[in-house]
C-alpha atoms as a PDB file:
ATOM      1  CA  UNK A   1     124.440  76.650  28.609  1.00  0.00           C
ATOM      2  CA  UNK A   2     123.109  73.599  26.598  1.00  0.00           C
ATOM      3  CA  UNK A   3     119.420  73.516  25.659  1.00  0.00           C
ATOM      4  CA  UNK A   4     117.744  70.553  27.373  1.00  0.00           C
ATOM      5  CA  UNK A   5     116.152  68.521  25.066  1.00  0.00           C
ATOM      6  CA  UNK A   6     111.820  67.876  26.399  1.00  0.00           C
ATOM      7  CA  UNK A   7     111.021  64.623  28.012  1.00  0.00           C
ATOM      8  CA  UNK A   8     108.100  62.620  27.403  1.00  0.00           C
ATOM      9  CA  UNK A   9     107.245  59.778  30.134  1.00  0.00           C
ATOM     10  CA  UNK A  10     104.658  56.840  28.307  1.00  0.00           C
ATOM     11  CA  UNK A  11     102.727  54.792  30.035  1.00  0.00           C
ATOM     12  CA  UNK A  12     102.516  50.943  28.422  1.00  0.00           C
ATOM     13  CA  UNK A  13     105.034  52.153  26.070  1.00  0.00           C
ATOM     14  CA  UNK A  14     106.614  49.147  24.727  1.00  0.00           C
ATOM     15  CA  UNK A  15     103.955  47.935  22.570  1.00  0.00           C
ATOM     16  CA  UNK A  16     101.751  49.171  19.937  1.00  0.00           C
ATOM     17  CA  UNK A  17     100.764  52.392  20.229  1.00  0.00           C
ATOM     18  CA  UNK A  18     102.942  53.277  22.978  1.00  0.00           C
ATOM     19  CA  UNK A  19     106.060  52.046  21.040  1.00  0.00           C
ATOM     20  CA  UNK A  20     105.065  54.062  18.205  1.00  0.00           C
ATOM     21  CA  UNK A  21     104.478  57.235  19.913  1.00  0.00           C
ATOM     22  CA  UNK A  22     108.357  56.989  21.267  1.00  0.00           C
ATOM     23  CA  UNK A  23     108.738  56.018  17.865  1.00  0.00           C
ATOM     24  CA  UNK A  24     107.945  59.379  17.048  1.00  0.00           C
ATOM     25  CA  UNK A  25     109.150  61.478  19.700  1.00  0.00           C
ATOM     26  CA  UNK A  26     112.233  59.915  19.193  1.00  0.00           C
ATOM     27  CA  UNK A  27     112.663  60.981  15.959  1.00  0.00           C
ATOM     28  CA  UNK A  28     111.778  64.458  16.770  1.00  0.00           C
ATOM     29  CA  UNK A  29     115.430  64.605  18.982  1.00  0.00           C
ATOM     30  CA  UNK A  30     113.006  64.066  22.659  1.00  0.00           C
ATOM     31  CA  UNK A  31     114.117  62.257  25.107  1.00  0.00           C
ATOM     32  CA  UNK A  32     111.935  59.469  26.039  1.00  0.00           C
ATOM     33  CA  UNK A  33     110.840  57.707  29.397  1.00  0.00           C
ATOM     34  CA  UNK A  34     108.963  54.512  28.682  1.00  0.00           C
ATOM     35  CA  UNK A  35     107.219  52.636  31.718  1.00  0.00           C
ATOM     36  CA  UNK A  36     105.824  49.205  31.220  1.00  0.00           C
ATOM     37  CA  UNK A  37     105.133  46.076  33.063  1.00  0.00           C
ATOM     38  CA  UNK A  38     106.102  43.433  30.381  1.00  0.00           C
ATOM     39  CA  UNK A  39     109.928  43.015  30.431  1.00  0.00           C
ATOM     40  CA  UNK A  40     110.088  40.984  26.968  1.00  0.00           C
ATOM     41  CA  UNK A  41     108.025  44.000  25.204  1.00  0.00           C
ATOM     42  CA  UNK A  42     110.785  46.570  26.904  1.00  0.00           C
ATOM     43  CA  UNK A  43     113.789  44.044  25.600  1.00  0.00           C
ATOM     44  CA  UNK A  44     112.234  44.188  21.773  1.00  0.00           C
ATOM     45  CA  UNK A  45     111.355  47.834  22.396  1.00  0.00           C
ATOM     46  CA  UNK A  46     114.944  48.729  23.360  1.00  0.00           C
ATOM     47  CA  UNK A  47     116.287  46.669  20.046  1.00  0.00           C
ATOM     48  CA  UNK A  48     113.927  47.890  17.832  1.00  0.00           C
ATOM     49  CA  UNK A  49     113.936  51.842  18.611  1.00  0.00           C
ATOM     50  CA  UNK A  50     117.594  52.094  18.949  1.00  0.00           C
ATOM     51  CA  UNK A  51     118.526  55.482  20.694  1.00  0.00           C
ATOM     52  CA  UNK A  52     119.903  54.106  24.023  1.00  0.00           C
ATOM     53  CA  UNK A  53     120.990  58.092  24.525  1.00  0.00           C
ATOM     54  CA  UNK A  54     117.616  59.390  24.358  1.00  0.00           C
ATOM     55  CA  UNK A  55     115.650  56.462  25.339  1.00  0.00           C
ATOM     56  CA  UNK A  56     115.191  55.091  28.912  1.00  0.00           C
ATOM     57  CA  UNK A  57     112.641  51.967  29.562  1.00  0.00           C
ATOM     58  CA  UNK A  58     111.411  50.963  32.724  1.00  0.00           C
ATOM     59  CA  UNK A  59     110.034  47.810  33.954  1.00  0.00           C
ATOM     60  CA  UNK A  60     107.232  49.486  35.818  1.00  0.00           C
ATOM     61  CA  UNK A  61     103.426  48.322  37.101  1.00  0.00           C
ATOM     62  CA  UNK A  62     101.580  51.444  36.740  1.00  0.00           C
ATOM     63  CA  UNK A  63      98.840  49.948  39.039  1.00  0.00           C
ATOM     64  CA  UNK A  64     101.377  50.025  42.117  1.00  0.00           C
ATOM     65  CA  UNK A  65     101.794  53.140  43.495  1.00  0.00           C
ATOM     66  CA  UNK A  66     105.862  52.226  45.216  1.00  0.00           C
ATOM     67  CA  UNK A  67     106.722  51.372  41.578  1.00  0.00           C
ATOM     68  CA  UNK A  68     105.513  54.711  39.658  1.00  0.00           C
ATOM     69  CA  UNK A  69     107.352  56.464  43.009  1.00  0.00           C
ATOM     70  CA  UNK A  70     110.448  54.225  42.300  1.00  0.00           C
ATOM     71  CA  UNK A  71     110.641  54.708  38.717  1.00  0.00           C
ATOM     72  CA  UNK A  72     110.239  59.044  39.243  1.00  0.00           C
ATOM     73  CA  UNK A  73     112.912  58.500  41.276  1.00  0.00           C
ATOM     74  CA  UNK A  74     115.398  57.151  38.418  1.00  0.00           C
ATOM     75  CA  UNK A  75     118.096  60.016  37.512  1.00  0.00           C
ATOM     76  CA  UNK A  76     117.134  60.059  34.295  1.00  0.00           C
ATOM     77  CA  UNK A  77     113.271  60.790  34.637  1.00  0.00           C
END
């Protein structure tokens, strides 16, 4: 059986020090669920941290509870 790799779901993760903590879970071989509400921070998030096979961004407003239940329900989270 293959190991599963952990997950790591950030909040605000495109930007600053959200994107930096993927940054760095990324590099440690996780595999990394970043929610965020701005959809031009997850477009340079996605280009800039570059592991589309451990990465998965989500355009997600925290602050609505149907959108946090919609993104847990992605297949990759």
């Amino acid at each position: 059986m293959a190991q599963q790799l952990p997950v790591i779901l950030i909040t605000g993760g495109a930007q600053g020090i959200g994107k930096g903590t993927a940054a760095f879970f990324l590099d440690k071989d996780w595999r990394v669920v970043v929610l965020d509400q701005n959809a031009e921070a997850i477009k340079a998030c996605r280009q800039d941290l570059r592991n589309p096979d451990n990465l998965l961004l989500i355009e997600t407003d925290v602050a609505r509870e149907s959108e946090v239940v919609s993104a847990s329900a992605h297949p990759a989270t």
